[in-house]
PDB file of N, CA and C in Angstrom:
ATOM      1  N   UNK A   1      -3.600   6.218  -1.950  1.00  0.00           N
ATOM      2  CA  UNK A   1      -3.749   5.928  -3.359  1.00  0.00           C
ATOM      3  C   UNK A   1      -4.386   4.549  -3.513  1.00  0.00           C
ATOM      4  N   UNK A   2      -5.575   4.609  -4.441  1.00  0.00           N
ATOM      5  CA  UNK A   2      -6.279   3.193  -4.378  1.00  0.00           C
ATOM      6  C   UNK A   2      -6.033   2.567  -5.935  1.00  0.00           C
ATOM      7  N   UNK A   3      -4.947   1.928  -5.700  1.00  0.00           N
ATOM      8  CA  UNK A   3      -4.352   0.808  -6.795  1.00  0.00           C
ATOM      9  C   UNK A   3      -5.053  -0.379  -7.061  1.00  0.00           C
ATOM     10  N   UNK A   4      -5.636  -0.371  -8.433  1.00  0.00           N
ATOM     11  CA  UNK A   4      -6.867  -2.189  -8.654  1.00  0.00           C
ATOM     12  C   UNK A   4      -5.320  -2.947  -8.904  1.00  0.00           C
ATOM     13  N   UNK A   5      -6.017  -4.269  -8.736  1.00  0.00           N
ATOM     14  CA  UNK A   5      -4.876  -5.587  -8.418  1.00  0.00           C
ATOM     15  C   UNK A   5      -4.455  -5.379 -10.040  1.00  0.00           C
ATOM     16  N   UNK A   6      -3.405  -5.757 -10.160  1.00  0.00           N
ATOM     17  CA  UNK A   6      -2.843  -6.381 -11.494  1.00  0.00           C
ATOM     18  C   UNK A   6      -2.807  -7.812 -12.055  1.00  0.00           C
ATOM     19  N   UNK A   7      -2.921  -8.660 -10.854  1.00  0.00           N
ATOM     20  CA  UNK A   7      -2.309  -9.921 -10.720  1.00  0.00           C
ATOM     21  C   UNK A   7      -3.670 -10.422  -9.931  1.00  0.00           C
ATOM     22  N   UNK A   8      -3.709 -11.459 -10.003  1.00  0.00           N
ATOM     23  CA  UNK A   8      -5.309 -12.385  -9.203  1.00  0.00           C
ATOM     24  C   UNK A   8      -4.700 -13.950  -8.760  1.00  0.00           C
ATOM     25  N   UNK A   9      -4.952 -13.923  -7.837  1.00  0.00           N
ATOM     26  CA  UNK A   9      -4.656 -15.982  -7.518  1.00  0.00           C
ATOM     27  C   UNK A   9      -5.439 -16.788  -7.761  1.00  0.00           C
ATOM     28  N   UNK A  10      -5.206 -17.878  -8.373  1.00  0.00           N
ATOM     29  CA  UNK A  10      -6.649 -18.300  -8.599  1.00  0.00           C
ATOM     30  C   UNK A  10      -7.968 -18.381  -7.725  1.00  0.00           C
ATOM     31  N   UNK A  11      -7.349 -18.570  -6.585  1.00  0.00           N
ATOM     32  CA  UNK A  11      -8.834 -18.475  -5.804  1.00  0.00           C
ATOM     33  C   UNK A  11      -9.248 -16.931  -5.985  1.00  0.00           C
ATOM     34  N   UNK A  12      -8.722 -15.823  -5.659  1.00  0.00           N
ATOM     35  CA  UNK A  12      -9.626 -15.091  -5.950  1.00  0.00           C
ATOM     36  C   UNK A  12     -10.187 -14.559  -7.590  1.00  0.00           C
ATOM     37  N   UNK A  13      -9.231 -15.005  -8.189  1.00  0.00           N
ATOM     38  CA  UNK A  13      -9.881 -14.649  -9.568  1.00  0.00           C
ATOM     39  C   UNK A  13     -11.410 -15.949 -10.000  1.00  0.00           C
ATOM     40  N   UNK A  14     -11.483 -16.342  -9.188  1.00  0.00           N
ATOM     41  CA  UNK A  14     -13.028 -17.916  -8.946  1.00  0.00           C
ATOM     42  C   UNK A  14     -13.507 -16.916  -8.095  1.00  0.00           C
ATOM     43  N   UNK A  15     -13.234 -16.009  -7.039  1.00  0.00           N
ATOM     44  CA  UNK A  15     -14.247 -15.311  -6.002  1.00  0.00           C
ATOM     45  C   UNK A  15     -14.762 -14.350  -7.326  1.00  0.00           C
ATOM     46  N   UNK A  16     -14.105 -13.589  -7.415  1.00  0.00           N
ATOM     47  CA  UNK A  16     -14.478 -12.265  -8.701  1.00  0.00           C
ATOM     48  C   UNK A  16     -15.721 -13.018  -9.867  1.00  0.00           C
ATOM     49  N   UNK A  17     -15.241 -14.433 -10.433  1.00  0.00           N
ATOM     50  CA  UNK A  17     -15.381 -15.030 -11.510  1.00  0.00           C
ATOM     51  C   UNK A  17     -17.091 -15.437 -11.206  1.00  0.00           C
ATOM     52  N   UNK A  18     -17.327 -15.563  -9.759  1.00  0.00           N
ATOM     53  CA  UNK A  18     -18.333 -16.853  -9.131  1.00  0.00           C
ATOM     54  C   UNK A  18     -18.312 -17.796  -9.235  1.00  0.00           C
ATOM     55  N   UNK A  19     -17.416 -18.410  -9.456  1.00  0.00           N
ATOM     56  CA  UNK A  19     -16.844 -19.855  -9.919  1.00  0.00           C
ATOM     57  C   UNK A  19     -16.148 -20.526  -8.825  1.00  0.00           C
ATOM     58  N   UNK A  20     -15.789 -21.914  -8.973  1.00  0.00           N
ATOM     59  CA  UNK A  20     -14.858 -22.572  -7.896  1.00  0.00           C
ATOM     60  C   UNK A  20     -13.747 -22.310  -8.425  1.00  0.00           C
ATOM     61  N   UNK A  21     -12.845 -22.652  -7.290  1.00  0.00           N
ATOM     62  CA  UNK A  21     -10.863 -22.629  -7.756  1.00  0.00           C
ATOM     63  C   UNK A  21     -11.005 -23.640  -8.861  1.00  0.00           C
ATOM     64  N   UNK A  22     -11.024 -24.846  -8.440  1.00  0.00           N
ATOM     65  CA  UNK A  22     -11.065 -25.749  -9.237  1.00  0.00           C
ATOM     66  C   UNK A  22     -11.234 -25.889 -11.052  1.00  0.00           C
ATOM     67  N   UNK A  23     -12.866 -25.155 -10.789  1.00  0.00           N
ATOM     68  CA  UNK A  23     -13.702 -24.358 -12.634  1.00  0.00           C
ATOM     69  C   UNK A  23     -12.306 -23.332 -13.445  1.00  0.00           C
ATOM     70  N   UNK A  24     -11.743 -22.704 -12.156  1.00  0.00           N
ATOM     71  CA  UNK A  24     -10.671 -21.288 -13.095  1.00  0.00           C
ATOM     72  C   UNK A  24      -9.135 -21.999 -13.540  1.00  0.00           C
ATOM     73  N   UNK A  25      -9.273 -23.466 -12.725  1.00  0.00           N
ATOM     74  CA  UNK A  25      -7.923 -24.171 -13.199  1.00  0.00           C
ATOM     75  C   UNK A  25      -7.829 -25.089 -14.365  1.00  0.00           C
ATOM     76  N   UNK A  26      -9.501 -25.296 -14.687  1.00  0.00           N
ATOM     77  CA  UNK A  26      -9.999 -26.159 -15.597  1.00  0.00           C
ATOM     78  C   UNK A  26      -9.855 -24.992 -16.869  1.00  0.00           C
ATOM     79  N   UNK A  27     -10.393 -24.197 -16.608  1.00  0.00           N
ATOM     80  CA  UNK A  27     -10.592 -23.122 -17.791  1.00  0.00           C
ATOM     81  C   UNK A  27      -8.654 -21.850 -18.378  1.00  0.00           C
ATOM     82  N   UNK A  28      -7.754 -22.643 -17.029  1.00  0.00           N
ATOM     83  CA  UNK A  28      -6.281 -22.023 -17.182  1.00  0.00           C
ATOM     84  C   UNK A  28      -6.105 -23.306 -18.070  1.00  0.00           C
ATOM     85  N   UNK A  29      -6.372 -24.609 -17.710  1.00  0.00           N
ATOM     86  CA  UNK A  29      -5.624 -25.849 -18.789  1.00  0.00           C
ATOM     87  C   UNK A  29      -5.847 -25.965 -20.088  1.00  0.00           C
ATOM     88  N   UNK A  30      -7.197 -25.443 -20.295  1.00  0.00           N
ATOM     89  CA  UNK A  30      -7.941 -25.511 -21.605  1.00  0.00           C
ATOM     90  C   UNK A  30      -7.865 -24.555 -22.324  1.00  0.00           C
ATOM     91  N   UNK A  31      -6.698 -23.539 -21.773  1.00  0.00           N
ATOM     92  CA  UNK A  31      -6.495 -21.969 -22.176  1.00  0.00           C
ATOM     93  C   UNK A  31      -7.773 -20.897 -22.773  1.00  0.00           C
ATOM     94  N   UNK A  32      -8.577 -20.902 -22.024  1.00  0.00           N
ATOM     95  CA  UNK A  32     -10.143 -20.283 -22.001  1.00  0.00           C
ATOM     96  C   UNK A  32      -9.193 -19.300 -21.212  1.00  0.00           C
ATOM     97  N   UNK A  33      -8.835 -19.690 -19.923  1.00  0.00           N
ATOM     98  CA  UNK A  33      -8.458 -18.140 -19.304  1.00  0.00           C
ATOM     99  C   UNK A  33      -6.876 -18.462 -19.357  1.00  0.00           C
ATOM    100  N   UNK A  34      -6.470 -16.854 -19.466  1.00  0.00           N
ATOM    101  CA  UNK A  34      -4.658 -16.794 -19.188  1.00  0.00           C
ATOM    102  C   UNK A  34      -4.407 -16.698 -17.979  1.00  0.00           C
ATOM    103  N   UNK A  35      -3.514 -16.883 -17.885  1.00  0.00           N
ATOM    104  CA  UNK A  35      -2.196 -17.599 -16.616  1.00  0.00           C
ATOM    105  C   UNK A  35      -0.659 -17.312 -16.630  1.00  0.00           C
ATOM    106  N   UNK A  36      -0.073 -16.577 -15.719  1.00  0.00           N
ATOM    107  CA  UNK A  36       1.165 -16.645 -15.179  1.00  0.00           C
ATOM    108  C   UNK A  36       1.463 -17.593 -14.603  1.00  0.00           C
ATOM    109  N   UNK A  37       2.825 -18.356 -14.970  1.00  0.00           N
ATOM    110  CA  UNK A  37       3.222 -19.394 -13.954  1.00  0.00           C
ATOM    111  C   UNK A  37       4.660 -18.668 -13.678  1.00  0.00           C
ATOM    112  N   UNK A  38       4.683 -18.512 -12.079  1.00  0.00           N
ATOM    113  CA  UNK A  38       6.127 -18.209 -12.089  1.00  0.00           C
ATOM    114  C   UNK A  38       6.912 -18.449 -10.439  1.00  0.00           C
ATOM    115  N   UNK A  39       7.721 -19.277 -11.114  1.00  0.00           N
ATOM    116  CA  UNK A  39       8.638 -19.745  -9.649  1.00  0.00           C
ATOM    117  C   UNK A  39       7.519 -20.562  -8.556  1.00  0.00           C
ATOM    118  N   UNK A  40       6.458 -21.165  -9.163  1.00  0.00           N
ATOM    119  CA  UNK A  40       5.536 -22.517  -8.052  1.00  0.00           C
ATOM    120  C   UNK A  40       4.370 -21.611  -7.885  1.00  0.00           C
ATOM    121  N   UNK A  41       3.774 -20.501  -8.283  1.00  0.00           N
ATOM    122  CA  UNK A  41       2.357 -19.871  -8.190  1.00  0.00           C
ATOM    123  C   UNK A  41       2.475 -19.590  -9.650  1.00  0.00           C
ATOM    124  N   UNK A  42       0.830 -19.551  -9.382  1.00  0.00           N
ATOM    125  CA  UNK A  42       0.002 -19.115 -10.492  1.00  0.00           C
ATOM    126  C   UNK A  42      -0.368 -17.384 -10.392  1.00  0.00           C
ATOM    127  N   UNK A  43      -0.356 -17.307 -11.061  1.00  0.00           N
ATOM    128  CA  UNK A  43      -1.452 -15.521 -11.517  1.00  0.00           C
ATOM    129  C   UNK A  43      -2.274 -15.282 -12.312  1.00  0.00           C
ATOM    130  N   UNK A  44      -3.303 -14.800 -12.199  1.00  0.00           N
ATOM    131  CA  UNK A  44      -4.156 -14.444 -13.272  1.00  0.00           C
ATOM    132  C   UNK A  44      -4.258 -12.822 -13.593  1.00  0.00           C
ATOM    133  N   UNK A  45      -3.875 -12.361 -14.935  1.00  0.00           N
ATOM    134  CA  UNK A  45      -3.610 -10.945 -15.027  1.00  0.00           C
ATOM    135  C   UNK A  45      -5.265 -10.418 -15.127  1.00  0.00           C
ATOM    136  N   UNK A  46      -5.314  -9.170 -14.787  1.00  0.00           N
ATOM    137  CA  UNK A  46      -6.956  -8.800 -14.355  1.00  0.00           C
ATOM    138  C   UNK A  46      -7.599  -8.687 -16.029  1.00  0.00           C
ATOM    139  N   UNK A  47      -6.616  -8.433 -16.952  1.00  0.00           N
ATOM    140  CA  UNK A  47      -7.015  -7.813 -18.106  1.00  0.00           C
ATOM    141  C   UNK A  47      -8.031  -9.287 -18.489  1.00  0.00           C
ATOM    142  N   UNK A  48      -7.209 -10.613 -18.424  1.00  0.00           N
ATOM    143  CA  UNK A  48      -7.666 -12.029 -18.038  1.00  0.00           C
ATOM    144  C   UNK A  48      -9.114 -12.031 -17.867  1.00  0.00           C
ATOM    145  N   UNK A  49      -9.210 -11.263 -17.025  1.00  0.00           N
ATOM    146  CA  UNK A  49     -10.779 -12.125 -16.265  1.00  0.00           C
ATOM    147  C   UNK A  49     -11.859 -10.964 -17.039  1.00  0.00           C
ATOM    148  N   UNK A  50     -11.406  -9.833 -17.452  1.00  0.00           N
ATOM    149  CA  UNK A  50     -12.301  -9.179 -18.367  1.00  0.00           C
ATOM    150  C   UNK A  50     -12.123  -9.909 -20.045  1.00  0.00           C
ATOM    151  N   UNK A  51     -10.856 -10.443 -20.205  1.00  0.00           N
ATOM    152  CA  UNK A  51     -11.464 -10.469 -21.422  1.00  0.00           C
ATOM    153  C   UNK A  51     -12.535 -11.958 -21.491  1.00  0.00           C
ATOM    154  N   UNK A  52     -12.377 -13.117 -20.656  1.00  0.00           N
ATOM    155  CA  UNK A  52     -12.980 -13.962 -20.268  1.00  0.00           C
ATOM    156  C   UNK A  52     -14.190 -13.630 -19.921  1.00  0.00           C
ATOM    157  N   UNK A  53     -14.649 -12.561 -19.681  1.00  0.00           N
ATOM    158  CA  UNK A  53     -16.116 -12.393 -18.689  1.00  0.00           C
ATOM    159  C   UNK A  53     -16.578 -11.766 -20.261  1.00  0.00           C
ATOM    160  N   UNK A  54     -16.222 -10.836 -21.285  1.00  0.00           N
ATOM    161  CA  UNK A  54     -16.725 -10.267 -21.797  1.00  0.00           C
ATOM    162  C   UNK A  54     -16.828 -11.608 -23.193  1.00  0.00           C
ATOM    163  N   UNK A  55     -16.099 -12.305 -23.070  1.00  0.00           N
ATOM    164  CA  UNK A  55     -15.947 -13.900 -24.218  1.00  0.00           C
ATOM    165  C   UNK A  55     -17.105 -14.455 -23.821  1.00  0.00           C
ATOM    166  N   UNK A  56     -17.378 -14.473 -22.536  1.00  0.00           N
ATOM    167  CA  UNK A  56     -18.770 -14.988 -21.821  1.00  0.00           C
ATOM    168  C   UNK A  56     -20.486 -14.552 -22.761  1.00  0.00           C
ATOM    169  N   UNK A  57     -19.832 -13.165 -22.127  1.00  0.00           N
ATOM    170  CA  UNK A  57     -21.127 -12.406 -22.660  1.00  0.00           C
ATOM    171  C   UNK A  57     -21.169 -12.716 -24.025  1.00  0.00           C
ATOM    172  N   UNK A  58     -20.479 -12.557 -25.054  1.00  0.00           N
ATOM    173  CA  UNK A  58     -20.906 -12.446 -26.054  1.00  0.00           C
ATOM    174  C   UNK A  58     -21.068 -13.830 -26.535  1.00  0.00           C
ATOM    175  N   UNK A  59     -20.807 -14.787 -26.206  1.00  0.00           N
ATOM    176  CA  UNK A  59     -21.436 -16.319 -26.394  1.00  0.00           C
ATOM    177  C   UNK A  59     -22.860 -16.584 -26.285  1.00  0.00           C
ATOM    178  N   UNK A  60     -23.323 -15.963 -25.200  1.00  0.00           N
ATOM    179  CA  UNK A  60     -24.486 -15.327 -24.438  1.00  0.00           C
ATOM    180  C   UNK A  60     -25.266 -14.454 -25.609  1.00  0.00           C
ATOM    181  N   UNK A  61     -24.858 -13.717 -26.584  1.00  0.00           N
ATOM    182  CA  UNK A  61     -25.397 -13.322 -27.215  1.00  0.00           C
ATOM    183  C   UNK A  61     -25.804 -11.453 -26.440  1.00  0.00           C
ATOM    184  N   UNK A  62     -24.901 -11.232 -24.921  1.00  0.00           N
ATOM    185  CA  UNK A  62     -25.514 -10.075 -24.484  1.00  0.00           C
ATOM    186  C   UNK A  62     -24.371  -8.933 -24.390  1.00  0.00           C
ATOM    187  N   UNK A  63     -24.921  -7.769 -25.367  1.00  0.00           N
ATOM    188  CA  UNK A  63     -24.027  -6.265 -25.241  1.00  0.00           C
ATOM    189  C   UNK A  63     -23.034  -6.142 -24.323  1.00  0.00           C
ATOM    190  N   UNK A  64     -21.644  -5.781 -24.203  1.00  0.00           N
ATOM    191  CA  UNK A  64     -21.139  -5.348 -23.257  1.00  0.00           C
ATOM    192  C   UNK A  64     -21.763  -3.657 -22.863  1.00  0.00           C
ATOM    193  N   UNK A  65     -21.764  -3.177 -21.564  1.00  0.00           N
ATOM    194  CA  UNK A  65     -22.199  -2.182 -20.975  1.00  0.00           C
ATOM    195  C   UNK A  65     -21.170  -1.700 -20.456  1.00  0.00           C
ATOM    196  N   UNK A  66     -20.584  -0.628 -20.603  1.00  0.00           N
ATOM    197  CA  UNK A  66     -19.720   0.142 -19.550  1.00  0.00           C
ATOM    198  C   UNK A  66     -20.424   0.293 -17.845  1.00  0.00           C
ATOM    199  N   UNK A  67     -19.793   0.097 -16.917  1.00  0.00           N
ATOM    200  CA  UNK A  67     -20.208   0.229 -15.692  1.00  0.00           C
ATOM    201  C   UNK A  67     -19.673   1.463 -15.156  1.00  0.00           C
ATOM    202  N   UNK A  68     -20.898   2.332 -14.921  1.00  0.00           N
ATOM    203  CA  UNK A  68     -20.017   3.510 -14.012  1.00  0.00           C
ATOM    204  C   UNK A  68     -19.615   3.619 -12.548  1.00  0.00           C
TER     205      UNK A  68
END
């Protein structure tokens, strides 16, 4: 059974993002992106990095596209 992540660490939600760790901790402080804090880690929920990527685009001025 192939289960997508629920949860992202910041480094990989910066791999996904193309961004540095650093850029996705700047953008968790400034609450641009959401964040789990729980018990000394961070999480980033996946719904997170879409709604951030699609906040992107449309700043950008460009359509979201469904990907098949």
């Amino acid at each position: 059974m192939n289960v997508d992540k629920l949860f992202y660490r910041p480094k990989e939600a910066a791999d996904s993002l193309g961004m540095s760790r650093t850029a996705v901790f700047r953008l968790i402080k400034t609450g641009e992106l959401q964040s789990i804090k729980r018990e000394g880690y961070r999480l980033v929920p996946a719904w997170a990095l879409v709604e951030f990527a699609r906040a992107l685009e449309a700043a950008a001025g460009l359509a979201h596209r469904e990907v098949a």
